[in-house]
Protein backbone atom coordinates (compact mmCIF):
# COMPACT_ATOMS: atom_id res chain seq x y z
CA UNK A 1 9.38 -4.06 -13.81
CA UNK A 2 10.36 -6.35 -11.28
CA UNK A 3 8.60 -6.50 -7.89
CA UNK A 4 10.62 -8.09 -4.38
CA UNK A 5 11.09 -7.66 -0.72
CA UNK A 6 11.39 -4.13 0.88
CA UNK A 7 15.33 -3.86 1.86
CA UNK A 8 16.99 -0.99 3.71
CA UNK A 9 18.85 0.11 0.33
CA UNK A 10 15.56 1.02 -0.83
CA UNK A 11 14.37 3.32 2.04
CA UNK A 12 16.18 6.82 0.68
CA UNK A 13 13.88 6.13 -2.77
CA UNK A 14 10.59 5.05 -0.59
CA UNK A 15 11.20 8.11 1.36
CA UNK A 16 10.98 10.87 -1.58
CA UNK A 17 7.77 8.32 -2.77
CA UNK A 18 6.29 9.45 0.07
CA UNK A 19 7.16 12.46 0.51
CA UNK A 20 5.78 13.25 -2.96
CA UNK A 21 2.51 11.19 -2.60
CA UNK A 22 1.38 11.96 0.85
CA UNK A 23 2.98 15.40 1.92
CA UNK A 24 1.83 16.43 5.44
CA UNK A 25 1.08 12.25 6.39
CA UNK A 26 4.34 10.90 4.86
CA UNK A 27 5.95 8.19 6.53
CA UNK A 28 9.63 9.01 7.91
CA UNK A 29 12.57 7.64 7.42
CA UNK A 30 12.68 6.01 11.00
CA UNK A 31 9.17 5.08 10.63
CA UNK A 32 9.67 3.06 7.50
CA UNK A 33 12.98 1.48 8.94
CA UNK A 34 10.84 0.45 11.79
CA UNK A 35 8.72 -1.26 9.67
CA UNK A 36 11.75 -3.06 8.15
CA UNK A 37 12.13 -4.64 11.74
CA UNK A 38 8.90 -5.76 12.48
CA UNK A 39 7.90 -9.25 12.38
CA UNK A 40 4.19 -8.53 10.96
CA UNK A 41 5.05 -6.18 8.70
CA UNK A 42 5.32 -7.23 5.19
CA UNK A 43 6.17 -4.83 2.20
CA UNK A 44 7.51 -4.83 -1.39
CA UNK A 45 9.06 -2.69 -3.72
CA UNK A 46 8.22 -2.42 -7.14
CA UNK A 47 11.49 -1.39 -9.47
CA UNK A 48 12.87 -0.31 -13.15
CA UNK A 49 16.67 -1.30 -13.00
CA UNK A 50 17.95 0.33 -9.62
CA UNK A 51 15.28 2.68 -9.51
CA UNK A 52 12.43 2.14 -6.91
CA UNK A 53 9.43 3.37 -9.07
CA UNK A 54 6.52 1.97 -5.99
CA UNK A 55 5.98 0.58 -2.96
CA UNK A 56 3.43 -1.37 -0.95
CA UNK A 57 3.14 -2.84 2.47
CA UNK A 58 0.64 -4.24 4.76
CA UNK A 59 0.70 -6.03 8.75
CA UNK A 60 -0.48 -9.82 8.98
CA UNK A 61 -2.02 -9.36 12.27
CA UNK A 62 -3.73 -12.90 13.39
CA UNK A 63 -4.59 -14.24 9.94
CA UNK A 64 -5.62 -10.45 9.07
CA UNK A 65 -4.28 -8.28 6.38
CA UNK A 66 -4.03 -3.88 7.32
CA UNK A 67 -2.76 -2.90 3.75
CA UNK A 68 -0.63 0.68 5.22
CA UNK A 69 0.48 1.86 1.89
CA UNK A 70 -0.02 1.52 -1.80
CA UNK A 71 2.79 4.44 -3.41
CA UNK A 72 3.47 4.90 -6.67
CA UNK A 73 6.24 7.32 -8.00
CA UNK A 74 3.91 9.98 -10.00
CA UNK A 75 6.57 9.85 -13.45
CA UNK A 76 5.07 5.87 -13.55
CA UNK A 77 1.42 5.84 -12.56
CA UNK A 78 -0.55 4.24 -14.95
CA UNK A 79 2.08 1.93 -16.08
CA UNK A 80 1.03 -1.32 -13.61
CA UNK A 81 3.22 -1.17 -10.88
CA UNK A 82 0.56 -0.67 -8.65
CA UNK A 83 -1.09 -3.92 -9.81
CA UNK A 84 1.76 -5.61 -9.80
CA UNK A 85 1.79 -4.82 -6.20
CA UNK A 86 -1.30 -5.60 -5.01
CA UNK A 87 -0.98 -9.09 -6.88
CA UNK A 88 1.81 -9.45 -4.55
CA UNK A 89 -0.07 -8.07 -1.29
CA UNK A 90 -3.51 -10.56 -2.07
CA UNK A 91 -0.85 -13.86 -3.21
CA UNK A 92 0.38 -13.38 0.16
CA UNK A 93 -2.44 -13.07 1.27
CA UNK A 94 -3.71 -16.16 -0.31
CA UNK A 95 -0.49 -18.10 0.29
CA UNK A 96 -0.64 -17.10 4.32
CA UNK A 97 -4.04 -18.34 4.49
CA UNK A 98 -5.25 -14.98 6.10
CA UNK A 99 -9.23 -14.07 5.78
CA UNK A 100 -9.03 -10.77 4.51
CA UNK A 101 -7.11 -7.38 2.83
CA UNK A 102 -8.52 -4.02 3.99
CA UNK A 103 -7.33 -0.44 3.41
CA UNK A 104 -8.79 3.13 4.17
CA UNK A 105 -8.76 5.29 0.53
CA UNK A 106 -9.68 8.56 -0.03
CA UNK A 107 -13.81 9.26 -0.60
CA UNK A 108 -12.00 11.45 -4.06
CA UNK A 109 -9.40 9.26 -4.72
CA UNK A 110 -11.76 7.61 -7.60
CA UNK A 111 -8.25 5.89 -9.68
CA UNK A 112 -7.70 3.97 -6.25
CA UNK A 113 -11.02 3.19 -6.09
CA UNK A 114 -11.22 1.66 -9.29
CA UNK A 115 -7.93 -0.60 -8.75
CA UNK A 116 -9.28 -2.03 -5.90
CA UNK A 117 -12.62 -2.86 -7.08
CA UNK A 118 -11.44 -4.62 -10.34
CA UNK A 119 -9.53 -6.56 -7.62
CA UNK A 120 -12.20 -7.38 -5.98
CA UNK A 121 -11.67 -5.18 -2.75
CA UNK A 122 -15.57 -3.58 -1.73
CA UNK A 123 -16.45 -0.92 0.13
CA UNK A 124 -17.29 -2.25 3.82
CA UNK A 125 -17.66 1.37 5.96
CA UNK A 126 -16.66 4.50 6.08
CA UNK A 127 -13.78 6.81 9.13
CA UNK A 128 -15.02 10.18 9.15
CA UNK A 129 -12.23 13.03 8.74
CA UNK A 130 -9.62 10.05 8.71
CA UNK A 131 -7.56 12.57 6.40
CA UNK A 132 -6.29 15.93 6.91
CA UNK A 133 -5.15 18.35 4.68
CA UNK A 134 -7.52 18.23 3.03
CA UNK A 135 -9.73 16.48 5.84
CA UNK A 136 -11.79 13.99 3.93
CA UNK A 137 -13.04 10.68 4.98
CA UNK A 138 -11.81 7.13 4.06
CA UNK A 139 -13.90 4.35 2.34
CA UNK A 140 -12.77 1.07 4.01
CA UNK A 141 -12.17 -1.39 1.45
CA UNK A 142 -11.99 -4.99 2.13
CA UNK A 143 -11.04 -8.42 -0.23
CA UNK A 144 -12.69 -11.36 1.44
CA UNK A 145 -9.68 -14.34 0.95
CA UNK A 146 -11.25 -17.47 2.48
């Protein structure tokens, strides 16, 4: 498993990854392109080989980290690649001096949960009906840096 820097060869694979994770909210093609592009955008890919098996990315907005997306290909859940990612996301984090990581997770999504608590990421609020289909609300998770 070796993770690096989101490249445009990898957008066809990050596409199905969302596709299959997120359904209705996946990301397009353009949109993730677009994030390729911008200058506070920073993702990574997580592969086996050739094969993109996860993906990650988050904007450094003024010394700020918004973590967008944490996707893992379902065939290799539960096999670290999602660690491996946010390792990447909070050394950045750490090596960029920035205060903070936050992401919104779903209230049921208790596996997520559980990753970012052993990371140290805590719940710090709550965006009611911030998902559809099924609407749900979000837990805002936050890892304090400095």
């Amino acid at each position: 498993m070796l993770v690096s820097e989101l490249k445009e060869e990898h957008i066809t694979q990050i596409e199905a990854i969302e596709h299959d994770c997120f359904a209705d909210d996946a990301w397009s093609k353009n949109a993730l392109l677009c994030e390729l592009d911008a200058p506070h955008a920073v993702y990574f890919v997580c592969t086996e080989g050739e094969k993109v098996i996860a993906y990650a990315g988050m904007h450094n907005n003024l010394g700020e980290g918004y973590i967008t997306n944490i996707a893992v290909d379902k065939s290799f859940r539960g096999k670290g690649a999602a660690k491996a990612l946010i390792n990447k996301l909070v050394d950045f984090a750490k090596t960029n001096t920035l205060d903070f990581l936050t992401l919104e997770v779903r209230e049921s999504n208790e596996a997520a949960i559980s990753l970012y608590s052993a990371f140290g990421f805590t719940k710090q609020g709550m965006r009611k009906n911030f998902y559809k289909n099924p609407t749900e609300n979000a837990n805002i998770m936050t890892l304090f840096i400095n």
